[in-house]
PDB file of N, CA and C in Angstrom:
ATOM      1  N   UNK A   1       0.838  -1.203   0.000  1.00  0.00           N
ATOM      2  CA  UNK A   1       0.000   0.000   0.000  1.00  0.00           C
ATOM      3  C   UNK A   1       0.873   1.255   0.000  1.00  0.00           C
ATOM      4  N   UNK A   2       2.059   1.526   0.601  1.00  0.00           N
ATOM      5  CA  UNK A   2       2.927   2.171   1.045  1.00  0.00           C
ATOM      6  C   UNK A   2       3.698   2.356  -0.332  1.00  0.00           C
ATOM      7  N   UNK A   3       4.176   1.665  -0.922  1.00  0.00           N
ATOM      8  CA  UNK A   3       4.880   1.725  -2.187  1.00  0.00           C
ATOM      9  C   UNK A   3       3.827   2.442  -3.652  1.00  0.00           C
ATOM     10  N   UNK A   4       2.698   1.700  -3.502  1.00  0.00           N
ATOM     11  CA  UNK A   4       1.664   2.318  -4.315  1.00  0.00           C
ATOM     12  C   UNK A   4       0.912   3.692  -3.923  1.00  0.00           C
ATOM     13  N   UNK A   5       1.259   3.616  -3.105  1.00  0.00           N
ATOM     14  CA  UNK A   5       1.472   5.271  -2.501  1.00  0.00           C
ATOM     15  C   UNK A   5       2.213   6.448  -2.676  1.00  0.00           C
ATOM     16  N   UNK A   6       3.489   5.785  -2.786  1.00  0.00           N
ATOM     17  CA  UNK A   6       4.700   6.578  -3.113  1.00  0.00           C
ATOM     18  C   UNK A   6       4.844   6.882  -4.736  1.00  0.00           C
ATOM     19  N   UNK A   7       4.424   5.652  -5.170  1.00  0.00           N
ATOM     20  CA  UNK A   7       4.412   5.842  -6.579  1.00  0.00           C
ATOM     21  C   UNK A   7       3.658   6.755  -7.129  1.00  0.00           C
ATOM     22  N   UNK A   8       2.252   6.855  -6.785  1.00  0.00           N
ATOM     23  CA  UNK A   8       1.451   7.754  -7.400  1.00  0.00           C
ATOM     24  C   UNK A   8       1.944   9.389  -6.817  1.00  0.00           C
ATOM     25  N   UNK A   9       2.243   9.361  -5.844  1.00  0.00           N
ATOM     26  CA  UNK A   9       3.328  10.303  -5.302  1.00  0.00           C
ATOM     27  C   UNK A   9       3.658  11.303  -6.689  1.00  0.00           C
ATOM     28  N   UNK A  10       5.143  10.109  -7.073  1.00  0.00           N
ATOM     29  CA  UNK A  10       6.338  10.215  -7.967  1.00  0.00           C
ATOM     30  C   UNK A  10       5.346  10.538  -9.453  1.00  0.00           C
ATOM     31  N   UNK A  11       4.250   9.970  -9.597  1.00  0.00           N
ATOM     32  CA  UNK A  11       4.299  10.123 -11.263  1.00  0.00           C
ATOM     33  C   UNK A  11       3.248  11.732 -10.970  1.00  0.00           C
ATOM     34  N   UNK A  12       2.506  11.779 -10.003  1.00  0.00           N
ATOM     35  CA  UNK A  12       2.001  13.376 -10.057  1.00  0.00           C
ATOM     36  C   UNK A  12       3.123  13.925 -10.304  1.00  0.00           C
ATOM     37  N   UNK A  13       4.242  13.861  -9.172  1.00  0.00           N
ATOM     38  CA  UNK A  13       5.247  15.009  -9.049  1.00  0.00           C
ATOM     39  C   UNK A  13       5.841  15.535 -10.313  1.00  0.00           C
ATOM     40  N   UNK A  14       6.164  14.169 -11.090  1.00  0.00           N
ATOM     41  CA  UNK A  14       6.818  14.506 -12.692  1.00  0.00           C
ATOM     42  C   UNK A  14       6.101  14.920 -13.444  1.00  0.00           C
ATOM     43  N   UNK A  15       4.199  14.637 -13.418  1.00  0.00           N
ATOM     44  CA  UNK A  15       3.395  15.767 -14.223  1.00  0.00           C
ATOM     45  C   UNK A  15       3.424  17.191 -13.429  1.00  0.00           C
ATOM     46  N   UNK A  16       3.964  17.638 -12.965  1.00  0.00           N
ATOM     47  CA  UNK A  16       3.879  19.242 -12.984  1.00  0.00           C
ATOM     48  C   UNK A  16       4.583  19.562 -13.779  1.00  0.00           C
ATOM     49  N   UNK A  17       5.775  19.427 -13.846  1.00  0.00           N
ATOM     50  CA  UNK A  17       6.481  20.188 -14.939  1.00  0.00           C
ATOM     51  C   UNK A  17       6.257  20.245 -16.542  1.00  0.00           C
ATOM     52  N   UNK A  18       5.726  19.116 -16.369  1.00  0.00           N
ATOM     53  CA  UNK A  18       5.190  18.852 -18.102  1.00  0.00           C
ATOM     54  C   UNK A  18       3.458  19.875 -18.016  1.00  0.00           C
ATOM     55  N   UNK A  19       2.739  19.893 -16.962  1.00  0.00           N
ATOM     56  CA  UNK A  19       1.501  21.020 -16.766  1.00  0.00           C
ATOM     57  C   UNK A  19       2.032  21.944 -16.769  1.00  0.00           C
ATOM     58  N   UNK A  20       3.168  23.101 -15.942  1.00  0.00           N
ATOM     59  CA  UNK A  20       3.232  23.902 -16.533  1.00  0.00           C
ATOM     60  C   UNK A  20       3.850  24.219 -17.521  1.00  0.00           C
ATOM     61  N   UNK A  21       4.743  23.688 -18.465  1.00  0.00           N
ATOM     62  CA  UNK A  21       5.503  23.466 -19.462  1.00  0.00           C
ATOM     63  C   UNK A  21       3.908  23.780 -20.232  1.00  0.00           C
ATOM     64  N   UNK A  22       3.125  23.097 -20.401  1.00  0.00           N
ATOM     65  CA  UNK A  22       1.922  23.170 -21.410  1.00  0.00           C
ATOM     66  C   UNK A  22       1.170  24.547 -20.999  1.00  0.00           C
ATOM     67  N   UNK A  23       1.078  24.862 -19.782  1.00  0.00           N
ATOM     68  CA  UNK A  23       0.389  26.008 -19.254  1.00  0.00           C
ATOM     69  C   UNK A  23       1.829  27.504 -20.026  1.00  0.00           C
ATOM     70  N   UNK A  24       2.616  27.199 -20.039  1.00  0.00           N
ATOM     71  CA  UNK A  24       3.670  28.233 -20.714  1.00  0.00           C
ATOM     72  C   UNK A  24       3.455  28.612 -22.194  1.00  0.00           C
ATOM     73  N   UNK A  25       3.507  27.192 -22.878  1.00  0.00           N
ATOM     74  CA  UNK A  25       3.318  27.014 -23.777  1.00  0.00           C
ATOM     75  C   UNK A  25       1.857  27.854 -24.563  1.00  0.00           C
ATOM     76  N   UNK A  26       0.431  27.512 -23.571  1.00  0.00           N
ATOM     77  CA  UNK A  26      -0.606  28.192 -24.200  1.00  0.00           C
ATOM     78  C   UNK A  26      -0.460  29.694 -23.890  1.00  0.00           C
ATOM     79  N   UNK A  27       0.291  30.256 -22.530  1.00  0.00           N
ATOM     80  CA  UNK A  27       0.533  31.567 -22.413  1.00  0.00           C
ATOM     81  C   UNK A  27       1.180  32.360 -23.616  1.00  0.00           C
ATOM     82  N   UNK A  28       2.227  31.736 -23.875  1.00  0.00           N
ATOM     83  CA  UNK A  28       3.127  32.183 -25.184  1.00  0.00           C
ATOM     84  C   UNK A  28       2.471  32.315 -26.765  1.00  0.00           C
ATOM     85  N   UNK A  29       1.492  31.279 -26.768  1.00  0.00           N
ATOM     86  CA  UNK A  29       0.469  31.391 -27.903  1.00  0.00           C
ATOM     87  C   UNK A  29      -0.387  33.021 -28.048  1.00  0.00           C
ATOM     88  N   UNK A  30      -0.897  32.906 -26.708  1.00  0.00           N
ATOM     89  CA  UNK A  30      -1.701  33.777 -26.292  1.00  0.00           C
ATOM     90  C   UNK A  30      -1.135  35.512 -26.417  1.00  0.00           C
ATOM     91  N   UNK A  31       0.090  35.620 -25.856  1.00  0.00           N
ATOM     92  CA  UNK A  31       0.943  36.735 -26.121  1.00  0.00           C
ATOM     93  C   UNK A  31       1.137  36.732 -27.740  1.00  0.00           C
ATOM     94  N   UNK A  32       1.725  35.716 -28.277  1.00  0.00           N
ATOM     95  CA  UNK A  32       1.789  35.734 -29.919  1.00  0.00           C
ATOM     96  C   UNK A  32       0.376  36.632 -30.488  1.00  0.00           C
ATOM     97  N   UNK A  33      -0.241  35.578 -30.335  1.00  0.00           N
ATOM     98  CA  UNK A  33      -1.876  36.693 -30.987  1.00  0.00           C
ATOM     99  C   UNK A  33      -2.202  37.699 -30.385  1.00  0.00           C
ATOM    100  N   UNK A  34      -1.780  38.365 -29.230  1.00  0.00           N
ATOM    101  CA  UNK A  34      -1.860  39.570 -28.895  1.00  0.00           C
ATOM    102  C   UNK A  34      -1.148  40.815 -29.111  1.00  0.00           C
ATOM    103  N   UNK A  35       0.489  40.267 -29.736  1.00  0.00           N
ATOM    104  CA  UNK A  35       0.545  41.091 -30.533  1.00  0.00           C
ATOM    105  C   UNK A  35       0.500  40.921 -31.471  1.00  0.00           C
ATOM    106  N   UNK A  36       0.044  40.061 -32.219  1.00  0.00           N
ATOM    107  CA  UNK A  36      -0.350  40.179 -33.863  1.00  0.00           C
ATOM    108  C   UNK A  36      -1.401  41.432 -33.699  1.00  0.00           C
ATOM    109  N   UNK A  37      -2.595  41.639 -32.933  1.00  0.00           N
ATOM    110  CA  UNK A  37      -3.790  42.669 -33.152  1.00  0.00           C
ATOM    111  C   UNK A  37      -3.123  43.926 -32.646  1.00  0.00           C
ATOM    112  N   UNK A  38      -2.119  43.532 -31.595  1.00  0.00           N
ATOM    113  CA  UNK A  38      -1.540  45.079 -31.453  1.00  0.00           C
ATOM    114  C   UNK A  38      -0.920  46.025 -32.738  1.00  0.00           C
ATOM    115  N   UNK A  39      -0.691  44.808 -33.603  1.00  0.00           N
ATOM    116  CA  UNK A  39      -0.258  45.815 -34.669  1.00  0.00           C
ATOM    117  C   UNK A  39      -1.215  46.167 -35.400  1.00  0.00           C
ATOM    118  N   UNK A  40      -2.394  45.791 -35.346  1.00  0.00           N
ATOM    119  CA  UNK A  40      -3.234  46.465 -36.020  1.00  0.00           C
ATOM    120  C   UNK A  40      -4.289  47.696 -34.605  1.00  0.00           C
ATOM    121  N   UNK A  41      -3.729  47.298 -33.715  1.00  0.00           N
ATOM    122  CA  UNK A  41      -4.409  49.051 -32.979  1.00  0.00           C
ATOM    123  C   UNK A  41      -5.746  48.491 -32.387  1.00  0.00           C
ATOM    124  N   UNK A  42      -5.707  46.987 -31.960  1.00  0.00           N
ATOM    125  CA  UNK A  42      -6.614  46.124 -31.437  1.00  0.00           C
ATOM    126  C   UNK A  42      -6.485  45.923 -30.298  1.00  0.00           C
ATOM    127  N   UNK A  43      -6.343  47.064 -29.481  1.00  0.00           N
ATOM    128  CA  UNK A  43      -5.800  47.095 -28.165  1.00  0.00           C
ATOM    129  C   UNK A  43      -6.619  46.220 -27.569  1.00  0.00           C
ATOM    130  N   UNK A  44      -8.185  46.645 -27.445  1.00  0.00           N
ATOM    131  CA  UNK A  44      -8.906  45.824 -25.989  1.00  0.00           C
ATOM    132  C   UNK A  44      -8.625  44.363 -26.174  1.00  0.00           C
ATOM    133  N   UNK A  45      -9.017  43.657 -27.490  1.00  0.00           N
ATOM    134  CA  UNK A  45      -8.134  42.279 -28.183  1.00  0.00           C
ATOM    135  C   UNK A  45      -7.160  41.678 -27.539  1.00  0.00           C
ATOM    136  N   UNK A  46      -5.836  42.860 -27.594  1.00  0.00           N
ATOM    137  CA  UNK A  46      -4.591  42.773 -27.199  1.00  0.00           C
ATOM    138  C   UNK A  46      -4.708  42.396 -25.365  1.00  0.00           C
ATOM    139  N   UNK A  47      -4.998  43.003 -24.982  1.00  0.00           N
ATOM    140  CA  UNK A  47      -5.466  43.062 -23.367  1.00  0.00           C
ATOM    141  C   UNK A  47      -6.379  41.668 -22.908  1.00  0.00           C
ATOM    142  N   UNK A  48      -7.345  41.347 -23.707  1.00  0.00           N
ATOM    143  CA  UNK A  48      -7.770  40.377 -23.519  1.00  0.00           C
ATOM    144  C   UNK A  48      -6.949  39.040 -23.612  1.00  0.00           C
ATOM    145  N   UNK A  49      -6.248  39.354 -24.793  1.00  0.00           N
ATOM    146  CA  UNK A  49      -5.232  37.970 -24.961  1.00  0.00           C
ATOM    147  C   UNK A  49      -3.955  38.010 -23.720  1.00  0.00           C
ATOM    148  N   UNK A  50      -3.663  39.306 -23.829  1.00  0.00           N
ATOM    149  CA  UNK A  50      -2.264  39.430 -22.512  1.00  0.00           C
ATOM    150  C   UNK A  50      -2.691  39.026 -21.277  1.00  0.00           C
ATOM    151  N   UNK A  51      -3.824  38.785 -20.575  1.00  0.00           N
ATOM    152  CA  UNK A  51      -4.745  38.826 -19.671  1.00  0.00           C
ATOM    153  C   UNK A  51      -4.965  37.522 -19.590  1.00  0.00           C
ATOM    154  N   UNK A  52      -5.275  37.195 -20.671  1.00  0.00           N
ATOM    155  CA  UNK A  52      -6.000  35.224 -20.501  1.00  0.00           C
ATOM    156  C   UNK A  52      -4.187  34.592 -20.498  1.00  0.00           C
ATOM    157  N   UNK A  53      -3.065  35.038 -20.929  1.00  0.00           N
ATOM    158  CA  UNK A  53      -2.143  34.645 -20.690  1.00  0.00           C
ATOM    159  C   UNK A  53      -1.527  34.757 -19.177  1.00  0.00           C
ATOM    160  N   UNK A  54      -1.434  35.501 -18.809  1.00  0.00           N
ATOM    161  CA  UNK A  54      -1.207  35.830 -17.305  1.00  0.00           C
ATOM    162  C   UNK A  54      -1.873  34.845 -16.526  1.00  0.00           C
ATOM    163  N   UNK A  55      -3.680  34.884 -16.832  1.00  0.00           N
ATOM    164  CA  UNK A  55      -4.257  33.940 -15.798  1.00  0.00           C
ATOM    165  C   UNK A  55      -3.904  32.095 -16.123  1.00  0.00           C
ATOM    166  N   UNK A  56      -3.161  31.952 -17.384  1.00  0.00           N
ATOM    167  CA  UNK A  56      -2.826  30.503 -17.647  1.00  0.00           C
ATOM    168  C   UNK A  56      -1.730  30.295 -16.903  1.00  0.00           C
ATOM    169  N   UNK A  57      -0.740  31.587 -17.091  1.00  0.00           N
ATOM    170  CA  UNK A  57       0.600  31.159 -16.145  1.00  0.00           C
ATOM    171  C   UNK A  57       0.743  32.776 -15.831  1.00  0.00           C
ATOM    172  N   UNK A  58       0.305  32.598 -14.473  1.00  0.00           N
ATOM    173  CA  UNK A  58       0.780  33.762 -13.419  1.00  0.00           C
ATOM    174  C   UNK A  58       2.366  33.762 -13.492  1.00  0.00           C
ATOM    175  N   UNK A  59       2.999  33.564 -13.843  1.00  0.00           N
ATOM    176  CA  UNK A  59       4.958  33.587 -13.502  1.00  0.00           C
ATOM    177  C   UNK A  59       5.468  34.126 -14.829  1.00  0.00           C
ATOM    178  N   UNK A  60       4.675  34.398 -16.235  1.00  0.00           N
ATOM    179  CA  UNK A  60       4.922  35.178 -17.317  1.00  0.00           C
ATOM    180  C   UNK A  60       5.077  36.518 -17.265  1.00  0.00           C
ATOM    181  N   UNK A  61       6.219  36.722 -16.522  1.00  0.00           N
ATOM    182  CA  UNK A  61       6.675  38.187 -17.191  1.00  0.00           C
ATOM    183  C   UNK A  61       6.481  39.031 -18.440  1.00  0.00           C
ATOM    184  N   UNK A  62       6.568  38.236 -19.684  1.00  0.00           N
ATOM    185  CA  UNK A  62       6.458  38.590 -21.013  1.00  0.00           C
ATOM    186  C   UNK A  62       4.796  39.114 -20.686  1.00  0.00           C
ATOM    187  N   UNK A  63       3.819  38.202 -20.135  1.00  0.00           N
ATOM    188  CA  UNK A  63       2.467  38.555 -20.298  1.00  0.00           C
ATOM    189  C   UNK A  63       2.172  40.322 -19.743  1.00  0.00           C
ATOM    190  N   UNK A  64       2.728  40.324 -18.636  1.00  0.00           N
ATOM    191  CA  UNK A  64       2.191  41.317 -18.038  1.00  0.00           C
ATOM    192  C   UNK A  64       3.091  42.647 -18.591  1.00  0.00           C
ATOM    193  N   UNK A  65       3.993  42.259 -18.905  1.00  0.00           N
ATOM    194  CA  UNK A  65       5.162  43.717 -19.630  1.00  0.00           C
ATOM    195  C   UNK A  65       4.130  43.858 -20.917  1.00  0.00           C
ATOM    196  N   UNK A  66       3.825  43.009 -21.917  1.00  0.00           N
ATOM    197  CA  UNK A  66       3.142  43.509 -22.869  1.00  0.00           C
ATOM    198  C   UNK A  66       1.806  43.419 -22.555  1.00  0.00           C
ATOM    199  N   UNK A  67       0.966  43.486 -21.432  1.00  0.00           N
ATOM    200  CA  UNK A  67      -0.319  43.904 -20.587  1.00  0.00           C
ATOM    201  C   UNK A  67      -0.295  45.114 -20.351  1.00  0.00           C
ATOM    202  N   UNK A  68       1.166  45.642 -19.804  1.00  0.00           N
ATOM    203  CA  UNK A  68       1.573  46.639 -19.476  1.00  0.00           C
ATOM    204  C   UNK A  68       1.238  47.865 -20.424  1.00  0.00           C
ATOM    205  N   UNK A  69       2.384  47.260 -21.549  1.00  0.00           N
ATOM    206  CA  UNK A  69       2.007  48.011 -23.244  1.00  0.00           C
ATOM    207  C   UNK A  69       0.896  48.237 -23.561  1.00  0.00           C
ATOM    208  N   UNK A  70      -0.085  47.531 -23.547  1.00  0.00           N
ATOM    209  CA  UNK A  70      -1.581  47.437 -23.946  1.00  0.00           C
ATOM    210  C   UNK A  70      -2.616  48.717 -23.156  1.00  0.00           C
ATOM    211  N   UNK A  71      -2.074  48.235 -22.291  1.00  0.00           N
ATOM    212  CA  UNK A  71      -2.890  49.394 -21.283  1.00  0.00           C
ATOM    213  C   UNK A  71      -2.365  50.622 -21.481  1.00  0.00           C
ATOM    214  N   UNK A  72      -0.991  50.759 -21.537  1.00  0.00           N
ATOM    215  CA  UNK A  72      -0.764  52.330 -21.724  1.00  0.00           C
ATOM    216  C   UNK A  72      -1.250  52.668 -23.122  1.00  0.00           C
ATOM    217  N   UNK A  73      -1.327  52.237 -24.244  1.00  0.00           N
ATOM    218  CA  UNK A  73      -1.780  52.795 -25.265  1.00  0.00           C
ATOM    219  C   UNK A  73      -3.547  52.909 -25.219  1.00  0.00           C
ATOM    220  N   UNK A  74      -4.361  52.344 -24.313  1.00  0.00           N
ATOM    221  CA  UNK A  74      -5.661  52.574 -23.731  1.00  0.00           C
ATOM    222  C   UNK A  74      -5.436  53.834 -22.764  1.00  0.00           C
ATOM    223  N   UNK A  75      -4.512  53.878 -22.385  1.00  0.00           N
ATOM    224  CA  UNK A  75      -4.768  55.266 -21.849  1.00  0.00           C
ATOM    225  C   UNK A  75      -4.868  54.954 -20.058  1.00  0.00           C
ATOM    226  N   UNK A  76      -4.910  53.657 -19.798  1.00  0.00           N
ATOM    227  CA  UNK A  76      -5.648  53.211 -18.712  1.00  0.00           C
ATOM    228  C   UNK A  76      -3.821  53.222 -17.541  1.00  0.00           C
ATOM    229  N   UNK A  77      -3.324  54.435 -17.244  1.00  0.00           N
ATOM    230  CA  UNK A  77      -1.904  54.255 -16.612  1.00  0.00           C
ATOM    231  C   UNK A  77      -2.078  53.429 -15.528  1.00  0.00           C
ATOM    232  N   UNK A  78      -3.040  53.358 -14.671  1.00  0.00           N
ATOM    233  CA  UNK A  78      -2.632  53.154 -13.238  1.00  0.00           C
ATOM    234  C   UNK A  78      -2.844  51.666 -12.950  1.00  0.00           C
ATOM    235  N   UNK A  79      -3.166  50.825 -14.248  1.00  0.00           N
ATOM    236  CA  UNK A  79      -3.165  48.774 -14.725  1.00  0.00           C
ATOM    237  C   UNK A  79      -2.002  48.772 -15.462  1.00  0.00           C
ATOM    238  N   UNK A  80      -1.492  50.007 -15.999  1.00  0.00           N
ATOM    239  CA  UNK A  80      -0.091  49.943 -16.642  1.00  0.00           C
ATOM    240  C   UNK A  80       0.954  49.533 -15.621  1.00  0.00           C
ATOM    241  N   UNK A  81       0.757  50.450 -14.959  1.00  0.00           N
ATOM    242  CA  UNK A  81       1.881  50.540 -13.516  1.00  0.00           C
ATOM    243  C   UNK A  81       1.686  49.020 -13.025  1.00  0.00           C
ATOM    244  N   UNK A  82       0.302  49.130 -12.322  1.00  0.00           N
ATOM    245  CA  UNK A  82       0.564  47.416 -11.594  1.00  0.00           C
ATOM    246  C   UNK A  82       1.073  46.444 -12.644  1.00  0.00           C
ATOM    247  N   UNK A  83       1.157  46.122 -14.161  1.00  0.00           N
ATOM    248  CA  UNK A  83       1.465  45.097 -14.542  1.00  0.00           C
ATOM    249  C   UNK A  83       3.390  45.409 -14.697  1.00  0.00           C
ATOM    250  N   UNK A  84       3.362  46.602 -15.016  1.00  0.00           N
ATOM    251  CA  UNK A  84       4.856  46.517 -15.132  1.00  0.00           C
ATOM    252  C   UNK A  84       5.243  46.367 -14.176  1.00  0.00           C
ATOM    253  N   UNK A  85       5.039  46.511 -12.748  1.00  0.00           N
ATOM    254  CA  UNK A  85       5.623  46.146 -11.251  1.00  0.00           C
ATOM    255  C   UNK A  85       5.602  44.507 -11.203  1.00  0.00           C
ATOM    256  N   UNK A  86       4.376  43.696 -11.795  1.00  0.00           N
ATOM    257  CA  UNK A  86       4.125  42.386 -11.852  1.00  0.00           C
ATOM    258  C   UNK A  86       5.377  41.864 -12.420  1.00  0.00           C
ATOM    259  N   UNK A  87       5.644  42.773 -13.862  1.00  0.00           N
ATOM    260  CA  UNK A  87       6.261  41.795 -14.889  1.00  0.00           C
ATOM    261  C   UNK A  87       7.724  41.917 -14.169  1.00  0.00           C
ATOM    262  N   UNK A  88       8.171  43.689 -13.190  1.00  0.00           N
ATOM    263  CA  UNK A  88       8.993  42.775 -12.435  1.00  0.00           C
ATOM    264  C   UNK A  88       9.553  42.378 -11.672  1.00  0.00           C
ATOM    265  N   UNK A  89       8.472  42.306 -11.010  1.00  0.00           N
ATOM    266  CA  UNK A  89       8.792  41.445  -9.703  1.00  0.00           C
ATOM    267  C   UNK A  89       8.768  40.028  -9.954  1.00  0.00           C
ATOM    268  N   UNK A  90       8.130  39.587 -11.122  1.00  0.00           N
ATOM    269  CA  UNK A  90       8.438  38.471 -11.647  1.00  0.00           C
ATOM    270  C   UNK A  90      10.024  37.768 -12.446  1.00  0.00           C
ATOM    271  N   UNK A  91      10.448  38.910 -13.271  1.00  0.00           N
ATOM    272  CA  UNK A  91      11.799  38.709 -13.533  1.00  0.00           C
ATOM    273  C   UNK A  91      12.348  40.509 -13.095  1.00  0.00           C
ATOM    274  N   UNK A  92      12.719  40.424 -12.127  1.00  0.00           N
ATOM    275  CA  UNK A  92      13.808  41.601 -11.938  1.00  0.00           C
ATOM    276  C   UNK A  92      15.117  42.285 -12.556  1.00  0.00           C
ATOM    277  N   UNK A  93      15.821  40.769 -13.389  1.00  0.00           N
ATOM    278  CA  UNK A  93      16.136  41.418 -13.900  1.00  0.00           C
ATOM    279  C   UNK A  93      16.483  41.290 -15.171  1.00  0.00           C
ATOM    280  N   UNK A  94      15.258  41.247 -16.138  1.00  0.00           N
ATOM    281  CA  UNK A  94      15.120  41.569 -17.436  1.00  0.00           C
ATOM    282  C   UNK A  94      15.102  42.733 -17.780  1.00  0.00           C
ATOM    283  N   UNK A  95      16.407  43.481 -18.900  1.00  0.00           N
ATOM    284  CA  UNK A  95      16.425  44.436 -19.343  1.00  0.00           C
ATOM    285  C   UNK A  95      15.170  45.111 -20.036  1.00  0.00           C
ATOM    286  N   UNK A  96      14.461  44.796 -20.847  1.00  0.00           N
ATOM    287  CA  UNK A  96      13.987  45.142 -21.883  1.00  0.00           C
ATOM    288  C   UNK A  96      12.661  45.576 -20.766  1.00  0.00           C
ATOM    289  N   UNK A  97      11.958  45.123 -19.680  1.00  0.00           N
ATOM    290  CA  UNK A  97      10.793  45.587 -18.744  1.00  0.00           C
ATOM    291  C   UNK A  97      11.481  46.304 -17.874  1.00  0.00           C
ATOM    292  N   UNK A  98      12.668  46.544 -17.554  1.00  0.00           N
ATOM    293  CA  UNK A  98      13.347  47.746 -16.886  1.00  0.00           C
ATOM    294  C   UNK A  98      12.958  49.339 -17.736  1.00  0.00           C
ATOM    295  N   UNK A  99      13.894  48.749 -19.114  1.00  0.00           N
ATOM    296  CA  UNK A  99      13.618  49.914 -19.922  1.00  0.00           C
ATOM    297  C   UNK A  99      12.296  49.977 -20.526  1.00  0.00           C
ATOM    298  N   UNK A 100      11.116  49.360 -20.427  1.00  0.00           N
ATOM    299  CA  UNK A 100       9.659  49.963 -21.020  1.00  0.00           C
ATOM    300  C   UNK A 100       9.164  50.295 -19.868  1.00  0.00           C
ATOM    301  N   UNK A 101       9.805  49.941 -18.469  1.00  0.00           N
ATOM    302  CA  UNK A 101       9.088  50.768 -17.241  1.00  0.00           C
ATOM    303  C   UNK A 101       9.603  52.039 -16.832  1.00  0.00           C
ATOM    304  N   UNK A 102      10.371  52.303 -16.668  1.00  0.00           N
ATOM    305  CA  UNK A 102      11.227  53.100 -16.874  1.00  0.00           C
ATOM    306  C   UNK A 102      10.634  54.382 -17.998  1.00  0.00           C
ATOM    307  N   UNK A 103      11.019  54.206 -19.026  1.00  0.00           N
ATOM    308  CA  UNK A 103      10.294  54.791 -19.686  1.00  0.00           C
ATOM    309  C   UNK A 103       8.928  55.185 -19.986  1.00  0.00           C
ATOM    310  N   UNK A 104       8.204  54.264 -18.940  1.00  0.00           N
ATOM    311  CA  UNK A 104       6.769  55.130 -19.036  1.00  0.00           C
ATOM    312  C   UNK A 104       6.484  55.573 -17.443  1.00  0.00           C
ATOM    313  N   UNK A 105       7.502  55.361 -16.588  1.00  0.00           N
ATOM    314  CA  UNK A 105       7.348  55.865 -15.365  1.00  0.00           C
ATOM    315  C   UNK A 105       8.087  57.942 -15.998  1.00  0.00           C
ATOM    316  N   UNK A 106       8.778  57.646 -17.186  1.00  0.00           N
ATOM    317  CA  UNK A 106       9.602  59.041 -17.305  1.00  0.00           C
ATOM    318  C   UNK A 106       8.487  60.202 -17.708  1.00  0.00           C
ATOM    319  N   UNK A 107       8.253  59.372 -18.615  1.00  0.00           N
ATOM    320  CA  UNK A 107       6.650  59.762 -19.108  1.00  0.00           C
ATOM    321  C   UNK A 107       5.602  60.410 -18.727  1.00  0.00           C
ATOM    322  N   UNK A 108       5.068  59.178 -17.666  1.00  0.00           N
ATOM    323  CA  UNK A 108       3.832  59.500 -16.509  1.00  0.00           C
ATOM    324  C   UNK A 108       4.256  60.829 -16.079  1.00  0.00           C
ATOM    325  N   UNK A 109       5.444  60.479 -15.517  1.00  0.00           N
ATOM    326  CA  UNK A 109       5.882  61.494 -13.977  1.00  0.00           C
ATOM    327  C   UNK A 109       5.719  62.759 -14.994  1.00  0.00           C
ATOM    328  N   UNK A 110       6.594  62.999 -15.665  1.00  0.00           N
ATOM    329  CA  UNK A 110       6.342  64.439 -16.705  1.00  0.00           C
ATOM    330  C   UNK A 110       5.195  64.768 -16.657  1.00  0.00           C
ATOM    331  N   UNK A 111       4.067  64.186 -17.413  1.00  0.00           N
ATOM    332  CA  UNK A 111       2.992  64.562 -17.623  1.00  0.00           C
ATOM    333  C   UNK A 111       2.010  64.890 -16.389  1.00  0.00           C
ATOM    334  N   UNK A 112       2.522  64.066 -15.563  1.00  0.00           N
ATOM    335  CA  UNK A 112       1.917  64.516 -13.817  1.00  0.00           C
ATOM    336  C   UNK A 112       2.260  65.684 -13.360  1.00  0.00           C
ATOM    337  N   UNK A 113       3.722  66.015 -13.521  1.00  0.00           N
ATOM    338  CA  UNK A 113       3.894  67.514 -13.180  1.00  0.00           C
ATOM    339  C   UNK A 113       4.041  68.300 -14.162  1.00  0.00           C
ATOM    340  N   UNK A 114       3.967  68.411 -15.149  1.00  0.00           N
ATOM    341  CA  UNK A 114       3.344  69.682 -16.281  1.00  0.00           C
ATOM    342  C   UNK A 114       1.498  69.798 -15.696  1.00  0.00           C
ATOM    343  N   UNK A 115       0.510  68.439 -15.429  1.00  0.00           N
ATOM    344  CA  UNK A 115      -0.607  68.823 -15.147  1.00  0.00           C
ATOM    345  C   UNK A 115      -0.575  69.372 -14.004  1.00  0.00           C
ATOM    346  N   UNK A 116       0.248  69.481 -12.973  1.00  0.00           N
ATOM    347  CA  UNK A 116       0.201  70.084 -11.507  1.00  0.00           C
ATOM    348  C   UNK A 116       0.274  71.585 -11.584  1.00  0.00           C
ATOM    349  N   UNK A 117       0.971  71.481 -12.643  1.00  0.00           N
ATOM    350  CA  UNK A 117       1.068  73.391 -13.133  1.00  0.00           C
ATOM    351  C   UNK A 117       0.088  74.044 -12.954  1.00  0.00           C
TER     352      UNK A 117
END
């Protein structure tokens, strides 16, 4: 009983990695077609797909940096901010969500204090 115990144990344990391996996999799909419509200016689309990617695999950085993107071109800053903090606190230190946060934190802040004027 003890051994057939352990076993079923062992073969769950080795399906996780192959679940999220597949859960990555449909995230990455999902980002693909989201920016395919981003280039056509299909933002809410775009958001929807960056969004259903995130909720397949919460640990996608890529999802939420280009969630991030999506939202700032909606106009919507303050889901911009939380996803770029997501995307990284998820990978810290990926260049490329340093510099698109960064750059729209340079942005924001400007435009916050020119409106304070």
């Amino acid at each position: 009983m003890r051994a057939a115990l352990l076993l079923s144990v062992l073969l769950l344990s080795s399906a996780v990695p192959a679940l999220a391996q597949k859960s990555r996999s449909e995230a990455e799909k999902q980002v693909k077609f989201g920016i395919n419509v981003a280039q056509y200016n299909l933002w809410r689309e775009a958001i929807t797909r960056f969004e259903r990617a995130a909720d397949i695999d919460p640990t996608y950085a890529a999802a939420y940096n280009n969630l991030a993107i999506a939202y700032e071109h909606q106009g919507d800053l303050p889901n911009a901010r939380k996803a770029y903090e997501k995307a990284l606190k998820l990978d810290p230190d990926n260049q490329y969500i340093k510099q698109n946060y960064e750059l729209f934190r340079e942005i924001n802040d400007r435009a916050n204090r020119q409106g304070s004027r």
